[in-house]
Protein backbone atom coordinates (compact mmCIF):
# COMPACT_ATOMS: atom_id res chain seq x y z
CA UNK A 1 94.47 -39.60 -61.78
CA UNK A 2 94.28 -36.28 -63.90
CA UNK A 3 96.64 -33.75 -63.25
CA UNK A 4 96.65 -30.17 -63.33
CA UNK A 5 99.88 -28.46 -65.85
CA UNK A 6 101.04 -25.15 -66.48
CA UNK A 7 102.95 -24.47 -69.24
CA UNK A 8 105.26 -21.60 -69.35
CA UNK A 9 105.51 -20.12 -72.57
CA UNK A 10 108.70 -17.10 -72.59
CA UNK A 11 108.76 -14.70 -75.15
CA UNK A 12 112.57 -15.25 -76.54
CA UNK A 13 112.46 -12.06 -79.10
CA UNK A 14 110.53 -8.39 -79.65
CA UNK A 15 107.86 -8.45 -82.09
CA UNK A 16 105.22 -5.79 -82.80
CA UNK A 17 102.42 -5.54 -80.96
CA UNK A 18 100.55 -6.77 -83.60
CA UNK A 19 102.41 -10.27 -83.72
CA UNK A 20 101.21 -11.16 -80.43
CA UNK A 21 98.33 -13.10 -82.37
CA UNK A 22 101.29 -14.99 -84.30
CA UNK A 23 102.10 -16.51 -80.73
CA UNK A 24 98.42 -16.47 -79.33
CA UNK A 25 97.74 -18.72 -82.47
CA UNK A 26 101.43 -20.76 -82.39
CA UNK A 27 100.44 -21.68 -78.53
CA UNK A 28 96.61 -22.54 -79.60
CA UNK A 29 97.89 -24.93 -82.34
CA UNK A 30 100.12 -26.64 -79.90
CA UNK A 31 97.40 -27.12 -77.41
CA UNK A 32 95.34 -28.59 -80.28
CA UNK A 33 97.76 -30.78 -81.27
CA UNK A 34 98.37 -32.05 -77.79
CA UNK A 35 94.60 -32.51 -77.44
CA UNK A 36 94.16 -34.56 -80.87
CA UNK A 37 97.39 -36.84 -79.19
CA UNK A 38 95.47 -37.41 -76.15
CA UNK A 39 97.58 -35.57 -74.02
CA UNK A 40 95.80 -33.27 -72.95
CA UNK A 41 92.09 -33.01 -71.94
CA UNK A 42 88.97 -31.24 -72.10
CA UNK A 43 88.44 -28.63 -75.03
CA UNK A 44 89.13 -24.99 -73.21
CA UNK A 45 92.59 -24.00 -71.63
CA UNK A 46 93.27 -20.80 -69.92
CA UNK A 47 95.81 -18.92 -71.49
CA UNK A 48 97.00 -15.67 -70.30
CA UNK A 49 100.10 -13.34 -71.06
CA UNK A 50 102.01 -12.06 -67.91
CA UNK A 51 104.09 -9.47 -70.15
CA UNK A 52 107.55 -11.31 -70.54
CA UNK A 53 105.45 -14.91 -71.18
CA UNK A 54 102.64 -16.62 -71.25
CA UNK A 55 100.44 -19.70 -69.09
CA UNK A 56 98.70 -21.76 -69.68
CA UNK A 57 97.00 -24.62 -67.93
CA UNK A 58 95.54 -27.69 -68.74
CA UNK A 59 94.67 -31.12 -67.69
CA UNK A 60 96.38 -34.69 -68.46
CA UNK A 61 95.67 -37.97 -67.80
CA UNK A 62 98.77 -38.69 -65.99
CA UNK A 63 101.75 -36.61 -65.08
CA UNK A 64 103.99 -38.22 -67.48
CA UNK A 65 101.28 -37.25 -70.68
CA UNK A 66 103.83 -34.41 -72.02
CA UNK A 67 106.95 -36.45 -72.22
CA UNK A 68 108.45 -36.03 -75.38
CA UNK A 69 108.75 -39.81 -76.10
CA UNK A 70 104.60 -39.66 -76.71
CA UNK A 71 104.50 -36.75 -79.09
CA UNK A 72 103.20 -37.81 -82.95
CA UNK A 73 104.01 -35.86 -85.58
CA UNK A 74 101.77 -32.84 -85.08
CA UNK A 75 102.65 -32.40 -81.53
CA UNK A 76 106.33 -31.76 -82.75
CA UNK A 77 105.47 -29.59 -85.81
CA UNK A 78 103.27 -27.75 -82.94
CA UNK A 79 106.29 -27.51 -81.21
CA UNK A 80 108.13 -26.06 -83.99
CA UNK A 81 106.04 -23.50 -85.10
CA UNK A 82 107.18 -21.55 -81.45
CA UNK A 83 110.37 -20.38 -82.95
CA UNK A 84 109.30 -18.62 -85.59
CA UNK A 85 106.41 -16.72 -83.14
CA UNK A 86 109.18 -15.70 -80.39
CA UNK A 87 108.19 -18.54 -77.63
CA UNK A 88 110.33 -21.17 -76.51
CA UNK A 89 109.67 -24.45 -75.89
CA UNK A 90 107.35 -24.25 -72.76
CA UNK A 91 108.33 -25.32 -69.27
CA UNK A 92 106.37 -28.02 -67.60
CA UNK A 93 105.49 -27.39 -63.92
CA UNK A 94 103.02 -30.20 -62.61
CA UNK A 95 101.09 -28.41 -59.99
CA UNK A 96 99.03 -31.54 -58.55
CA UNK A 97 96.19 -34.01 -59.07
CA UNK A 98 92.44 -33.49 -59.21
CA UNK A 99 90.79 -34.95 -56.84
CA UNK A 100 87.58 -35.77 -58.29
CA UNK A 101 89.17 -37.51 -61.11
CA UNK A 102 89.61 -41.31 -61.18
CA UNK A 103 93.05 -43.23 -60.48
CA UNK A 104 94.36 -44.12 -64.78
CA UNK A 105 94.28 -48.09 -65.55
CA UNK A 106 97.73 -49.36 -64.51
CA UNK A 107 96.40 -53.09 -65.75
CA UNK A 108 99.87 -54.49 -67.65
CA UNK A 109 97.94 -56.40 -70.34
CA UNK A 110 94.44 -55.15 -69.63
CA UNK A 111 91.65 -58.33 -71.23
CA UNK A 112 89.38 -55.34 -72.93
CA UNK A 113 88.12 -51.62 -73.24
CA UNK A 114 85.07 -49.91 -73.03
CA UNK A 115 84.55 -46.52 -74.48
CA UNK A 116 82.38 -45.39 -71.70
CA UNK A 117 81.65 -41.57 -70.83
CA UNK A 118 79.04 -38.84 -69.20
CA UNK A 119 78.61 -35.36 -69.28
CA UNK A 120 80.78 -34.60 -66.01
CA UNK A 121 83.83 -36.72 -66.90
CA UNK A 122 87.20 -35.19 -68.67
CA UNK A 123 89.14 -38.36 -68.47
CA UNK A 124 89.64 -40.26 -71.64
CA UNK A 125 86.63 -42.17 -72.65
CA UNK A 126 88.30 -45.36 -73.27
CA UNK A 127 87.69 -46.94 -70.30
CA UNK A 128 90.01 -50.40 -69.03
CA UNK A 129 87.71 -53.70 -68.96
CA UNK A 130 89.73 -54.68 -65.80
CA UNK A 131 89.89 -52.15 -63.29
CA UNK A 132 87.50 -49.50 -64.90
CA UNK A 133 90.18 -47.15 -64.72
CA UNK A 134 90.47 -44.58 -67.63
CA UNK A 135 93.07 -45.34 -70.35
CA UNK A 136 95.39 -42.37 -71.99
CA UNK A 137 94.07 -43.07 -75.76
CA UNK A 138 98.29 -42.76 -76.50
CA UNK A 139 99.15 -46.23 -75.03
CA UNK A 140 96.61 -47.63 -78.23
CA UNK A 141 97.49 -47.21 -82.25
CA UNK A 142 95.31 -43.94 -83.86
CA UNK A 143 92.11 -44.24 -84.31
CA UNK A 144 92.71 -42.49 -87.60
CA UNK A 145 95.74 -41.26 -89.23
CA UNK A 146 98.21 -40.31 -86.32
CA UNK A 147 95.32 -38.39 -83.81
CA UNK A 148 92.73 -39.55 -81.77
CA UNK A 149 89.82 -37.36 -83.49
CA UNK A 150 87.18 -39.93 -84.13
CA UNK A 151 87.55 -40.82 -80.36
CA UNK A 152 86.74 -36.73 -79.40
CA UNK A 153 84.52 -36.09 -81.34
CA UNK A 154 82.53 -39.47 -80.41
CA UNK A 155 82.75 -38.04 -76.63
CA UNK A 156 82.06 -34.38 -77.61
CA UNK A 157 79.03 -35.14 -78.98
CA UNK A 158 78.14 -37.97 -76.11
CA UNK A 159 78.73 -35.37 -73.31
CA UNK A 160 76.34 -32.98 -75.52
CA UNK A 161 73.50 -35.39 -76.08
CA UNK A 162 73.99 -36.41 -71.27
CA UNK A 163 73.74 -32.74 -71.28
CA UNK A 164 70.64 -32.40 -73.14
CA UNK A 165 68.89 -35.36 -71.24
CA UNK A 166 70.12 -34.32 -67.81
CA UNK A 167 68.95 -30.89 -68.21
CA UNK A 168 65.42 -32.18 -68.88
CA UNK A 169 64.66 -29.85 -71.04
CA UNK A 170 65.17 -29.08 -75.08
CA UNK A 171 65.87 -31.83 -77.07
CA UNK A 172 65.59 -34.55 -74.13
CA UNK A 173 64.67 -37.26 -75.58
CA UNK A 174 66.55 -36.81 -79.03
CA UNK A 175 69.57 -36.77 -76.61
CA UNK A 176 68.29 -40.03 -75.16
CA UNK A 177 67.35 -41.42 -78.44
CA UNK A 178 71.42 -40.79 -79.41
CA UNK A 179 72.82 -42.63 -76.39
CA UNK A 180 70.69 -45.61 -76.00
CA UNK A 181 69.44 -46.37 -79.78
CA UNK A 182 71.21 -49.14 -81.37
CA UNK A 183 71.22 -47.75 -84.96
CA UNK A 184 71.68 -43.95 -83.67
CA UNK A 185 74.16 -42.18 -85.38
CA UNK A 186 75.97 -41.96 -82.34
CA UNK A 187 76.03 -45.63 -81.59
CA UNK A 188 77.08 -46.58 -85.13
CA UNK A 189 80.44 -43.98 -84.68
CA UNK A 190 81.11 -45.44 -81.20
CA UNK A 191 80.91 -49.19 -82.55
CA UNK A 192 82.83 -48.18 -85.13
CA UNK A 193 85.32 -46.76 -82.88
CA UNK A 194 85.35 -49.62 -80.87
CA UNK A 195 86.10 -51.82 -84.33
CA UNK A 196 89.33 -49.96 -84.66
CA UNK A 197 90.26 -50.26 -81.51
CA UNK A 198 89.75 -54.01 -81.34
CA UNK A 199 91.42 -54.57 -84.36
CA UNK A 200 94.61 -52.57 -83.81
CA UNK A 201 95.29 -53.58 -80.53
CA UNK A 202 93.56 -57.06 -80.40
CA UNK A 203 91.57 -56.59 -77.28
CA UNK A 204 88.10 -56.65 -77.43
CA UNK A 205 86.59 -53.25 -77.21
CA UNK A 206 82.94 -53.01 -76.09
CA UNK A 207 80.60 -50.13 -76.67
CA UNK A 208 77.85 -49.19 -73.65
CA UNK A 209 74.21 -48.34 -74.47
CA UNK A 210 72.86 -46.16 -71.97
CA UNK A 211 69.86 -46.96 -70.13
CA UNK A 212 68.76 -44.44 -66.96
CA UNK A 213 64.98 -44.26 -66.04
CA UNK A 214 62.05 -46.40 -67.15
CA UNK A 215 62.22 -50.38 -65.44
CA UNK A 216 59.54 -52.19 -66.88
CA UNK A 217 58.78 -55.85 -65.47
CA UNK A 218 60.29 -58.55 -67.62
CA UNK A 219 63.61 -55.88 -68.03
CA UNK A 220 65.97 -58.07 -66.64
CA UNK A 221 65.07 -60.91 -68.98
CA UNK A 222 66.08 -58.91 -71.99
CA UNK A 223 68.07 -59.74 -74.92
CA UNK A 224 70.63 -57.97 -76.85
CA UNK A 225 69.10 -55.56 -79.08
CA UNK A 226 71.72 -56.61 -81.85
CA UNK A 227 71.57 -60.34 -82.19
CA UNK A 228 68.56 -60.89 -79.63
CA UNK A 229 71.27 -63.41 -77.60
CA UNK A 230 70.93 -63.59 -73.85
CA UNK A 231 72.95 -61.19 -72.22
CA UNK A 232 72.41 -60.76 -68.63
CA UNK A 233 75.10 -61.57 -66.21
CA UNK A 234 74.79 -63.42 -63.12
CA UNK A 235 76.82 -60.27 -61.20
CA UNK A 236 77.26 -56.92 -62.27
CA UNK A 237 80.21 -56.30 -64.12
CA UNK A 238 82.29 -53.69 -62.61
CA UNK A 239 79.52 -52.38 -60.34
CA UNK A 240 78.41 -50.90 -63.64
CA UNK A 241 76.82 -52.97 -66.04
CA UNK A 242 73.87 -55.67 -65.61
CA UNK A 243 74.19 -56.61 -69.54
CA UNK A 244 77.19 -57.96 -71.43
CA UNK A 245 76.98 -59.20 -75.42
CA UNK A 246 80.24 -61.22 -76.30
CA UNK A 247 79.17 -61.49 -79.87
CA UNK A 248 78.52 -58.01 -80.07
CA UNK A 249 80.64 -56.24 -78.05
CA UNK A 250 77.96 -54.66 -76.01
CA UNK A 251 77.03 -53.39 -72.68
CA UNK A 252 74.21 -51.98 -70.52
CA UNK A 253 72.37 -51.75 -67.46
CA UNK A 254 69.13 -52.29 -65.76
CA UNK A 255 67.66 -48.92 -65.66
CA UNK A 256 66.48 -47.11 -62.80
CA UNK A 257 63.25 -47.56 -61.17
């Protein structure tokens, strides 16, 4: 499950006062490096200077996320770029797991991925076909070159549109419109997404369109919006999802009465 980090930061030489943004901004870069790597989560990480160094925590998908072995290139230029500020390379204390979060996919050679997500969820958005357990987006090739940033931006902008239509309140339905429409603009990125993924790790990779409120009769003898197929499975699939699309890589779900 996601676990909670703090990384200690020491201040190895005297600059002025005024170079304190130098290593505000070296540790920032880092963080955003780390992020783009999938290494760490969520977008905002306390930071906070206790006079001889700083903390800062974070979240990561697993407690092994910050092993040096999974850094790309920008992690380690990150890492660099400490020296010359007057940090060191940070300590790693794990200080435990979240609760709330769900257990990573362990699945050896897991038969597909989802890119599933909501508003209230910080674990990676790739989700494992399998168990339904989150996968680190490190264990796959980049999305694009050497980071992860189609994937966060996809479920920055995913989490924004749940917001808007949980909230009930400005731009509702646009967010709606977004997360269930097949030819949305956030649909096409996440398909897209999902094409990459397919192709560079050669499991199938299946996008969900959302569906909430609004049964009509007749529902469950829909067809796949895309290629108007029959899609509805016998048993849900992972306690999830009432629709599945082979030839399109899709899934959904009855919605709720």
């Amino acid at each position: 499950m996601v676990h909670v980090i703090q990384l200690t930061f020491k201040k190895v030489s005297v600059l002025p006062v005024a170079d304190e943004d130098a290593r505000a901004g070296a540790i920032s870069g880092l963080l955003g490096a780390l992020r783009q790597n999938g290494q760490i989560l969520g977008q905002d990480w306390p930071v906070f200077d206790t006079g001889p160094e700083y903390r800062a925590v974070v979240m990561v998908p697993e407690p092994v996320s910050l092993e040096p072995r999974l850094h790309n290139q920008w992690v380690r230029r990150g890492l660099d770029g400490l020296t010359p500020a007057g940090l060191d390379t940070p300590l790693v204390e794990v200080l435990g797991p979240d609760p709330g979060s769900a257990q990573p996919c362990t699945c050896r050679e897991p038969g597909g991925y989802l890119l599933w997500t909501t508003y209230l969820h910080v674990e990676s958005p790739l989700r494992c076909l399998d168990c339904f357990g989150p996968v680190p987006l490190y264990r796959i090739p980049p999305t694009d070159p050497s980071s992860y940033n189609l994937v966060m931006s996809w479920q920055s902008d995913y989490q924004a549109c749940d917001t808007l239509q949980m909230n009930c309140s400005t731009l509702e339905y646009p967010g709606l419109t977004e997360m269930s429409g097949l030819r949305s603009s956030l649909t096409r990125r996440g398909r897209d997404i999902c094409d990459r993924i397919t192709e560079s790790t050669g499991h199938p990779t299946y996008y969900y369109l959302f569906r909430y409120h609004g049964r009509r009769r007749g529902e469950e003898q829909l067809s796949c919006p895309s290629c108007h197929r029959g899609w509805r499975l016998a048993e849900p699939l992972l306690d999830h999802f009432d629709f599945r699309c082979d030839h399109c890589r899709l899934l959904s779900n009855l919605a709720c009465d």
